[in-house]
Protein backbone atom coordinates (compact mmCIF):
# COMPACT_ATOMS: atom_id res chain seq x y z
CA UNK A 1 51.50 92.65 232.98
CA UNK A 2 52.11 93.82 229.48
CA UNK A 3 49.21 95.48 227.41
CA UNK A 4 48.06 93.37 224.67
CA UNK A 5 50.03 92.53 221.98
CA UNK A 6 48.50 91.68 218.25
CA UNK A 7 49.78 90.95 215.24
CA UNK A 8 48.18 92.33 211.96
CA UNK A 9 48.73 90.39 208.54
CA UNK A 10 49.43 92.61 205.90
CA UNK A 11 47.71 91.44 203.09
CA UNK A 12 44.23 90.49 204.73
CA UNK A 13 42.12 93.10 206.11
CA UNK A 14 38.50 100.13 199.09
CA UNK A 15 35.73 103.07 179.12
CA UNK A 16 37.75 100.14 177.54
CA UNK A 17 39.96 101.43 175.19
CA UNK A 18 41.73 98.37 174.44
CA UNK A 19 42.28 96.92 170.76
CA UNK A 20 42.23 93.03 172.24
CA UNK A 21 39.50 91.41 171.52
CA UNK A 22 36.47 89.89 173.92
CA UNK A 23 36.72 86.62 174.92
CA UNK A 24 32.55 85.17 175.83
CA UNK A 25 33.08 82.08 178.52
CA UNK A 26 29.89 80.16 178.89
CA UNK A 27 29.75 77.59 180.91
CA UNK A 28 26.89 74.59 180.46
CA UNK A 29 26.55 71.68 183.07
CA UNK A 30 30.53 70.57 182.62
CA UNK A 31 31.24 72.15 179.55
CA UNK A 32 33.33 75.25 178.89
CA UNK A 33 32.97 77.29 175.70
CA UNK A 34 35.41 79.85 174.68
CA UNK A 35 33.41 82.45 172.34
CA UNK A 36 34.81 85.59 170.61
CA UNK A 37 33.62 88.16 169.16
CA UNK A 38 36.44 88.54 166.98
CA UNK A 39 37.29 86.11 164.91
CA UNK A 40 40.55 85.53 166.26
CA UNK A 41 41.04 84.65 169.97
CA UNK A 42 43.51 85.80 172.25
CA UNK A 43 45.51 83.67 174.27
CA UNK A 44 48.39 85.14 174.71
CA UNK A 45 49.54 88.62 176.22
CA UNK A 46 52.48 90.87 177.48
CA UNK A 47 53.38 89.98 181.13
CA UNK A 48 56.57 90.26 183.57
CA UNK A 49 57.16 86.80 185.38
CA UNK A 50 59.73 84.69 187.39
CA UNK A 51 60.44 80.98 186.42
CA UNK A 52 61.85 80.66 190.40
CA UNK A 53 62.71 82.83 193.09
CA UNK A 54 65.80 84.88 193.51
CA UNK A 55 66.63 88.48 193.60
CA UNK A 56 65.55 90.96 190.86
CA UNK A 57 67.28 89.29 188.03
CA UNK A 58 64.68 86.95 187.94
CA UNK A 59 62.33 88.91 186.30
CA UNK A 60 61.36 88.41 182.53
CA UNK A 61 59.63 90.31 180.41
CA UNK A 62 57.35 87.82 178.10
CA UNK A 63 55.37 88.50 175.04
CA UNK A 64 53.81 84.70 175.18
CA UNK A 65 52.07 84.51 178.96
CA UNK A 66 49.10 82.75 178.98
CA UNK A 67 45.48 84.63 178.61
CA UNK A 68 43.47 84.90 181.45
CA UNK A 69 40.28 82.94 181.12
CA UNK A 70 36.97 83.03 183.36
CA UNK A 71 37.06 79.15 185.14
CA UNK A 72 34.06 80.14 187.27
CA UNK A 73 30.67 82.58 186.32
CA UNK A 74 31.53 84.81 189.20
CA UNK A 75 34.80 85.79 187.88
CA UNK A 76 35.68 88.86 185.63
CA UNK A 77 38.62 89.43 183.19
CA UNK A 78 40.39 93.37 183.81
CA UNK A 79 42.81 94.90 181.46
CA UNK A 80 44.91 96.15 183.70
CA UNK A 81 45.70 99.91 183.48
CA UNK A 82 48.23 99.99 186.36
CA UNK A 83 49.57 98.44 188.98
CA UNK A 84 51.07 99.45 191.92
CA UNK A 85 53.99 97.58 194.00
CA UNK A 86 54.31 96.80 197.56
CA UNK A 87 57.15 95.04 199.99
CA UNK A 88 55.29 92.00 199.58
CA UNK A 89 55.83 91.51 196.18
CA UNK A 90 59.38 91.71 196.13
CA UNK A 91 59.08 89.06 199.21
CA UNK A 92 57.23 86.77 196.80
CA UNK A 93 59.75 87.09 194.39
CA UNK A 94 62.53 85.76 196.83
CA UNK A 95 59.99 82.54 197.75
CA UNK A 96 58.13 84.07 201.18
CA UNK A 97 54.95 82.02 201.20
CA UNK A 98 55.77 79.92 198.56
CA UNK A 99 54.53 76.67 200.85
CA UNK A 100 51.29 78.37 201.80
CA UNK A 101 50.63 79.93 198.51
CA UNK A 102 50.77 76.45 196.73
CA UNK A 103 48.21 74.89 199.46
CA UNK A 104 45.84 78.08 198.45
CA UNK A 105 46.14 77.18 194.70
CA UNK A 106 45.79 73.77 194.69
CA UNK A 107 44.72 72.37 198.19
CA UNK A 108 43.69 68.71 196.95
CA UNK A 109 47.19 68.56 195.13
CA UNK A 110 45.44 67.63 191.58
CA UNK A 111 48.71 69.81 189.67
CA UNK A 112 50.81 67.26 190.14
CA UNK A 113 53.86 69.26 188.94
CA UNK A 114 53.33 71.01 191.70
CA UNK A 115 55.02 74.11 190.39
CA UNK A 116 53.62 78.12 190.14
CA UNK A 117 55.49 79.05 187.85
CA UNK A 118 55.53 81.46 185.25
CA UNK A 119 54.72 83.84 188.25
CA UNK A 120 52.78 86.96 187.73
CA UNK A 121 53.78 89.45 190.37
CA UNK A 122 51.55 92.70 191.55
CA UNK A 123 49.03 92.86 194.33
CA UNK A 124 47.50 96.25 193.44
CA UNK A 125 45.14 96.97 190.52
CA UNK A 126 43.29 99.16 188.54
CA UNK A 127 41.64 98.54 185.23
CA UNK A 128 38.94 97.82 182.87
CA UNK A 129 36.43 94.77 182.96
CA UNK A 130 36.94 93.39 179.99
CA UNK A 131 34.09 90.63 180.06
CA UNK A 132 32.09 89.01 183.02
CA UNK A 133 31.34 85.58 184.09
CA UNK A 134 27.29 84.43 183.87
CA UNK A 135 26.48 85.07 187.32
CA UNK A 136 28.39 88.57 187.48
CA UNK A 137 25.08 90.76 187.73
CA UNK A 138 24.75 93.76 185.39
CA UNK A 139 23.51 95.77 188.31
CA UNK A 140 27.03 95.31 190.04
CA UNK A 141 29.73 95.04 186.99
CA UNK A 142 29.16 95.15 183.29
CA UNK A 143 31.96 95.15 180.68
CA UNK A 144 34.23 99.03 180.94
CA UNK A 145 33.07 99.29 184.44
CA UNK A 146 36.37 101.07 185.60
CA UNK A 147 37.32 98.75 188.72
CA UNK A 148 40.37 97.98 191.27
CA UNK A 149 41.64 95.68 193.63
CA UNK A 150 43.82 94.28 196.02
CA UNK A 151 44.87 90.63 194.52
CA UNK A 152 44.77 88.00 196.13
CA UNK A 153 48.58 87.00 197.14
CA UNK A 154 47.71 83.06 195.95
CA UNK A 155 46.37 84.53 192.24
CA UNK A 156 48.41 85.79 188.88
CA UNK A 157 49.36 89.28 189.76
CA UNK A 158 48.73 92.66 188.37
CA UNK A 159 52.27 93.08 186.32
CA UNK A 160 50.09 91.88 183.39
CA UNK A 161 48.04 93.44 180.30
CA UNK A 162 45.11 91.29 182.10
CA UNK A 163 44.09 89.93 184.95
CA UNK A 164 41.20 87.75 186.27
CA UNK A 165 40.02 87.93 189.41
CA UNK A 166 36.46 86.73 191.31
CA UNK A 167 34.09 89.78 191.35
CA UNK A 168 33.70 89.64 195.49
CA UNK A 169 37.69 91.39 194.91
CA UNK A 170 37.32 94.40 192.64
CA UNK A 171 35.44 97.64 193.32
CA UNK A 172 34.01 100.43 191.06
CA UNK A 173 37.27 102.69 191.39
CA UNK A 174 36.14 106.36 192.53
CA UNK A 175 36.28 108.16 189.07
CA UNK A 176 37.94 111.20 191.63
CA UNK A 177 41.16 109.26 190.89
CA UNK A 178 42.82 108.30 187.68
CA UNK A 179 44.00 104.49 187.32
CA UNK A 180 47.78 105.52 188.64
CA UNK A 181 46.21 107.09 191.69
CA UNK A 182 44.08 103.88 192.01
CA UNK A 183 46.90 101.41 191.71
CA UNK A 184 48.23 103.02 194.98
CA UNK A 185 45.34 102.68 197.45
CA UNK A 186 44.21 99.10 197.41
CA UNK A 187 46.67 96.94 199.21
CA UNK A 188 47.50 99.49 201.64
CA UNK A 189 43.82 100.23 202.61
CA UNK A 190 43.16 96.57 202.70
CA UNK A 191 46.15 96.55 205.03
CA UNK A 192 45.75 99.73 207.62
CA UNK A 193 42.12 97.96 207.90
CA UNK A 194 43.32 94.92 208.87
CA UNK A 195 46.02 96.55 211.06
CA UNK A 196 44.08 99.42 212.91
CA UNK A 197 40.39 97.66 212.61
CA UNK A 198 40.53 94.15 212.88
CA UNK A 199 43.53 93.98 215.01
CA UNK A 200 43.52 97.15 216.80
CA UNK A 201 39.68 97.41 217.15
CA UNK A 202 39.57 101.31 216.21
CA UNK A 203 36.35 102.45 214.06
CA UNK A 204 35.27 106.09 213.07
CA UNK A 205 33.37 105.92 216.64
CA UNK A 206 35.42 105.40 219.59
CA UNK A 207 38.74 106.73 217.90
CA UNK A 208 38.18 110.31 219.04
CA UNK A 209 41.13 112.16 221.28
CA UNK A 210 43.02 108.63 220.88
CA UNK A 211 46.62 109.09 220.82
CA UNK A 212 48.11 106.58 217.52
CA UNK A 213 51.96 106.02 217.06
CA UNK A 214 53.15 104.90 213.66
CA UNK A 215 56.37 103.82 213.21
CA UNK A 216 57.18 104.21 209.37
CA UNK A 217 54.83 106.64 208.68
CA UNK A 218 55.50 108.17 205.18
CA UNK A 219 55.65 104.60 203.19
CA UNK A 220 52.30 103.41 201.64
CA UNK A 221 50.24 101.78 204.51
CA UNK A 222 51.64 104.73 207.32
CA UNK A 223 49.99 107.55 204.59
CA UNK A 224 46.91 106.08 204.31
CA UNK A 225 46.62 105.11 207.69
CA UNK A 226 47.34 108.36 208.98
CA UNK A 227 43.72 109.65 206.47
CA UNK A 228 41.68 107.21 208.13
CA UNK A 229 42.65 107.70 211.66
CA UNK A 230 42.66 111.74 211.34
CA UNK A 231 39.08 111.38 209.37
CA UNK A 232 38.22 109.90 212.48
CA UNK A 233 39.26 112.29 215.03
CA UNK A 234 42.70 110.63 216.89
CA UNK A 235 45.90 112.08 217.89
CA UNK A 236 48.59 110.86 215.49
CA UNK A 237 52.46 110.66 215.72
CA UNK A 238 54.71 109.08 213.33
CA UNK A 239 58.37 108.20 213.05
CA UNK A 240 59.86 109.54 209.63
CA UNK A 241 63.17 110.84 208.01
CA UNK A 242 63.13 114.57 208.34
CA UNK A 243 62.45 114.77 204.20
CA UNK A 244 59.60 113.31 204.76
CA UNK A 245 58.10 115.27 207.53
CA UNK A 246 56.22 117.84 204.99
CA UNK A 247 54.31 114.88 203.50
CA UNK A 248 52.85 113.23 206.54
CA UNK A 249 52.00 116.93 207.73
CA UNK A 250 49.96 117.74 204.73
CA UNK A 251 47.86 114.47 205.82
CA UNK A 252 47.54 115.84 209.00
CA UNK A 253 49.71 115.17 211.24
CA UNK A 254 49.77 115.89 215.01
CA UNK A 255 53.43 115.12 215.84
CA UNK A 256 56.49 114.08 213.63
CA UNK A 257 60.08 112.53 215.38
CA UNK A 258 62.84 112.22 213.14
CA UNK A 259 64.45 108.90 213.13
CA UNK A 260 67.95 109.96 211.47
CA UNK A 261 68.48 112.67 214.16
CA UNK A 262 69.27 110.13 216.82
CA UNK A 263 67.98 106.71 218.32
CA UNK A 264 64.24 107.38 218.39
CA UNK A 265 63.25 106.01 220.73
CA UNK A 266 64.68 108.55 223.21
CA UNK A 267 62.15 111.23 222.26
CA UNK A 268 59.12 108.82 222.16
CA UNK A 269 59.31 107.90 225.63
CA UNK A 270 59.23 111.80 226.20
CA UNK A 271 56.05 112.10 225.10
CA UNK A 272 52.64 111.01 226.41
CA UNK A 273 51.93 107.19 226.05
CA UNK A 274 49.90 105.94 223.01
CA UNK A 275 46.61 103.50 222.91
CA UNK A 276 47.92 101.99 219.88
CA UNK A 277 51.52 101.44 218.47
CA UNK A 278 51.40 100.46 214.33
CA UNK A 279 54.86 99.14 213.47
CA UNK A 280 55.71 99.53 209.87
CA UNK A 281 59.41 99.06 210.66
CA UNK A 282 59.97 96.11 212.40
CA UNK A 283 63.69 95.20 213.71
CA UNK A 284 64.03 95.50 217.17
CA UNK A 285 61.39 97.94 217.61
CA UNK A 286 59.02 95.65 219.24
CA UNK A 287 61.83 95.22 222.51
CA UNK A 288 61.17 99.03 223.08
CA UNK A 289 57.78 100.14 221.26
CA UNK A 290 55.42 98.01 224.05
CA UNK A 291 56.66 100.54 226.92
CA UNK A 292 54.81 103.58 225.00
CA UNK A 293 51.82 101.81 225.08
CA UNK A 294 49.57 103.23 228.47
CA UNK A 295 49.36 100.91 231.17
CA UNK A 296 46.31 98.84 232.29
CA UNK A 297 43.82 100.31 229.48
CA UNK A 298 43.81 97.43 226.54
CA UNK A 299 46.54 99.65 224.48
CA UNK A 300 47.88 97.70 221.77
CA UNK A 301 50.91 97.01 219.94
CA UNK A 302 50.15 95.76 215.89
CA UNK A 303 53.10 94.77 214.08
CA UNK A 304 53.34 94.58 210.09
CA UNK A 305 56.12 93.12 209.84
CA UNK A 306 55.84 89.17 210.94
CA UNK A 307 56.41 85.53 209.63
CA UNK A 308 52.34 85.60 208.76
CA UNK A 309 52.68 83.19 206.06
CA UNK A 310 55.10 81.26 207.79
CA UNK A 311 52.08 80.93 210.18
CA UNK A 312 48.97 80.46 208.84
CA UNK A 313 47.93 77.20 209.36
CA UNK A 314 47.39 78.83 213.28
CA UNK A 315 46.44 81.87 212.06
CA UNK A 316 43.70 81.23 208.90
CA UNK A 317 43.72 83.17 205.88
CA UNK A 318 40.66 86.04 205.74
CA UNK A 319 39.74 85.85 202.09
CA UNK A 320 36.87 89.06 202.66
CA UNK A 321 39.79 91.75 203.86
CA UNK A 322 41.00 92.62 200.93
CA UNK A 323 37.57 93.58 199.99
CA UNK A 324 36.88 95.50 203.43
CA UNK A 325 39.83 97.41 203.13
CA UNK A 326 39.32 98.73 199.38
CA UNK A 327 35.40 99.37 200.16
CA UNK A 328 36.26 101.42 203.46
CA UNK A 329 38.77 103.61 200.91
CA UNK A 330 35.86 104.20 198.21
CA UNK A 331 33.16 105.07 200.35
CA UNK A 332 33.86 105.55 203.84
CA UNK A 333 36.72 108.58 203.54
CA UNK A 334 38.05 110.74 201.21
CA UNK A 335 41.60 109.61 200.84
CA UNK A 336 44.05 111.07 199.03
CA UNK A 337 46.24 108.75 196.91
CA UNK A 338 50.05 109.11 197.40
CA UNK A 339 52.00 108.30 194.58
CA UNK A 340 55.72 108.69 195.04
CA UNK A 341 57.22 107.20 191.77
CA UNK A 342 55.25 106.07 188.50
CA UNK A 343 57.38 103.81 186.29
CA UNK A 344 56.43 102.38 182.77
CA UNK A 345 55.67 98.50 181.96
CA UNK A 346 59.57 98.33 180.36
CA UNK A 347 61.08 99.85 183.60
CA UNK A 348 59.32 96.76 186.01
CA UNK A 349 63.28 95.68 187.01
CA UNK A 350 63.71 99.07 188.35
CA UNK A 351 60.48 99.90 189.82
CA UNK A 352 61.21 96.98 192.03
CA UNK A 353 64.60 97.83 193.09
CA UNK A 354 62.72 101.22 193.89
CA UNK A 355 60.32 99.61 196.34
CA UNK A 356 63.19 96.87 198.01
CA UNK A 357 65.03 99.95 198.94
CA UNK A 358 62.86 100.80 201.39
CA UNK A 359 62.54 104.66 202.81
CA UNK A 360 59.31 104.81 200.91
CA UNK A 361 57.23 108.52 200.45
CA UNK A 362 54.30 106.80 199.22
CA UNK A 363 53.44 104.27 196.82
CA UNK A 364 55.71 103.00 193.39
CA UNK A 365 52.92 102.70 190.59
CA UNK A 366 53.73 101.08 187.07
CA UNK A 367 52.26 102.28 184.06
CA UNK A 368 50.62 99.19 181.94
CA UNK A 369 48.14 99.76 179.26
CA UNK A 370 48.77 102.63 176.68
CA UNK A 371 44.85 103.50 177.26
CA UNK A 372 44.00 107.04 178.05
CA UNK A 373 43.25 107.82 182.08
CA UNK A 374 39.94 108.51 182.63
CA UNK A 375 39.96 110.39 186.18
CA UNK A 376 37.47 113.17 186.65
């Protein structure tokens, strides 16, 4: 009998400088009214977009996307200050979850047009509240709070001057961490979570003495996942190129194979079997991964790297990880943010092209608003 296998999805599991000016939504019984305090509105701003899927000459730079405006009083408007980039988004940009995406946006079918696009890509955020919906309490967010988030893979992305987004999925960002350092921890907490919590059912107190194997352990979810599981007191090994190994030791490390010296899954079975497998890598890793798992003890395998989207009307859609996972990296560990590459808002094109080519030493993080960095 083979130990139990999950699956993880991995995307649902932690003062305003800005010359624009505010935008005051009030909303009365069925009426919205737009007020500024300037006397000229904005409703346009800077954005990258696609107009349909395709490879990375799809992407457009745009001086004329739409505004963000508050639709409901729990939402908040963010200028972005950066935004960092993930696999999924250059999925999205070739049309992965395009079907399920649509449902999310408009599940009664009202747009009949049907169509998403202009696109805003980025899942990763952080920014500057810019103004607050009537039932955002002052005790929880008040215009320049300094926030981030993991967006929601169904909303307007981060790859934006703004961005609006209910206030259930930002966080006060840890001033510790300036907004580039920030841009690289959402997502990929929201994700380990998910992966190693949810999924694997590890927590801070039964993770002691565990022995964790990560394949891909140097890209953006394997570096933060290797903080939280150390914080907590396991065992970790992790599959890396041998460039890489001084990074994933300086988080901690217990053990490091080197995938280019050889197939690796020779020297894996050498060692002592794991409680929990995290597969970053995908491939045909699954065919050999499940015999390092111990026998007969609820050791699991958790892959990354599956058709979730392709599946969710089995699998649901957990709208309160994203949250979970950026929470757990503001207040539950100190994490250490690990940026590999920081790209400006002109160099988008090749900031993806950075992240498609895989072999990833942390996290690609673009540069968007020209507003100082405020970390402490």
């Amino acid at each position: 009998m083979l130990p139990l296998r999950q699956f993880a999805c991995s995307w649902w599991s932690c003062l305003l400088n800005s010359r624009a000016p505010c935008v005051k939504t009030l909303v009365h019984g069925d009426q919205r009214r737009l007020f500024n305090t300037s006397n000229s509105r904005m409703t346009i701003m800077p954005a990258w977009v696609i107009d349909r899927y395709g490879s990375n000459d799809v992407l457009r730079f745009t001086k004329n996307a739409g505004f963000p405006i508050i639709n409901y009083p729990n939402e908040v408007v963010v200028q972005v200050h950066a935004a960092g980039l993930n696999p999924i988004d250059v999925s999205m940009r070739g049309g992965y979850g395009a079907a399920t995406m649509a449902m999310k946006r408009d599940p009664l079918n009202i747009n009949q047009s049907g169509s998403e696009f202009p696109l805003i890509l980025g899942r990763d955020m952080s920014g500057v509240i810019m103004e607050c919906g009537l039932d955002v309490a002052p005790a929880y967010f008040k215009e320049g709070d300094e926030v981030w988030a993991a967006i929601p893979p169904w909303k307007q992305g981060s790859l934006a001057e703004f961005v609006v987004l209910s206030a259930n999925e930002v966080s006060k960002k840890p001033k510790c961490l300036s907004h580039i350092e920030a841009a690289a921890v959402p997502y990929v907490a929201a994700t380990a979570w998910s992966a190693l919590v949810n999924t694997g059912g590890l927590n801070k107190d039964n993770c002691a003495k565990k022995r964790i194997l990560i394949l891909g352990g140097s890209g953006g979810v394997g570096t933060f996942s290797i903080q939280m599981l150390k914080a907590w007191g396991a065992h970790v090994t992790v599959t890396c190129s041998q460039n890489a190994e001084r990074l994933v030791r300086g988080l901690g490390v217990d053990h490091v194979v080197d995938y280019t010296a050889g197939p690796v899954e020779v020297p894996l079975r050498a060692l002592e079997k794991f409680d929990l497998v995290l597969d970053n890598v995908g491939g045909d890793t699954e065919s050999w991964a499940l015999g390092l798992l111990k026998p007969w003890c609820g050791a699991k395998y958790v892959t990354l790297v599956t058709p979730f989207l392709r599946n969710t009307d089995r699998l649901g859609i957990a709208d309160g990880m994203l949250q979970t996972g950026v929470t757990v990296a503001s207040k539950a560990l100190k994490i250490r943010a690990v940026v590999e590459e920081e790209f400006t808002f002109s160099q988008v094109p090749q900031a993806m092209l950075k992240v498609e080519k895989g072999h990833a030493r942390g996290k690609t993080v673009v540069k968007i608003s020209s507003g100082e960095d405020s970390a402490e």
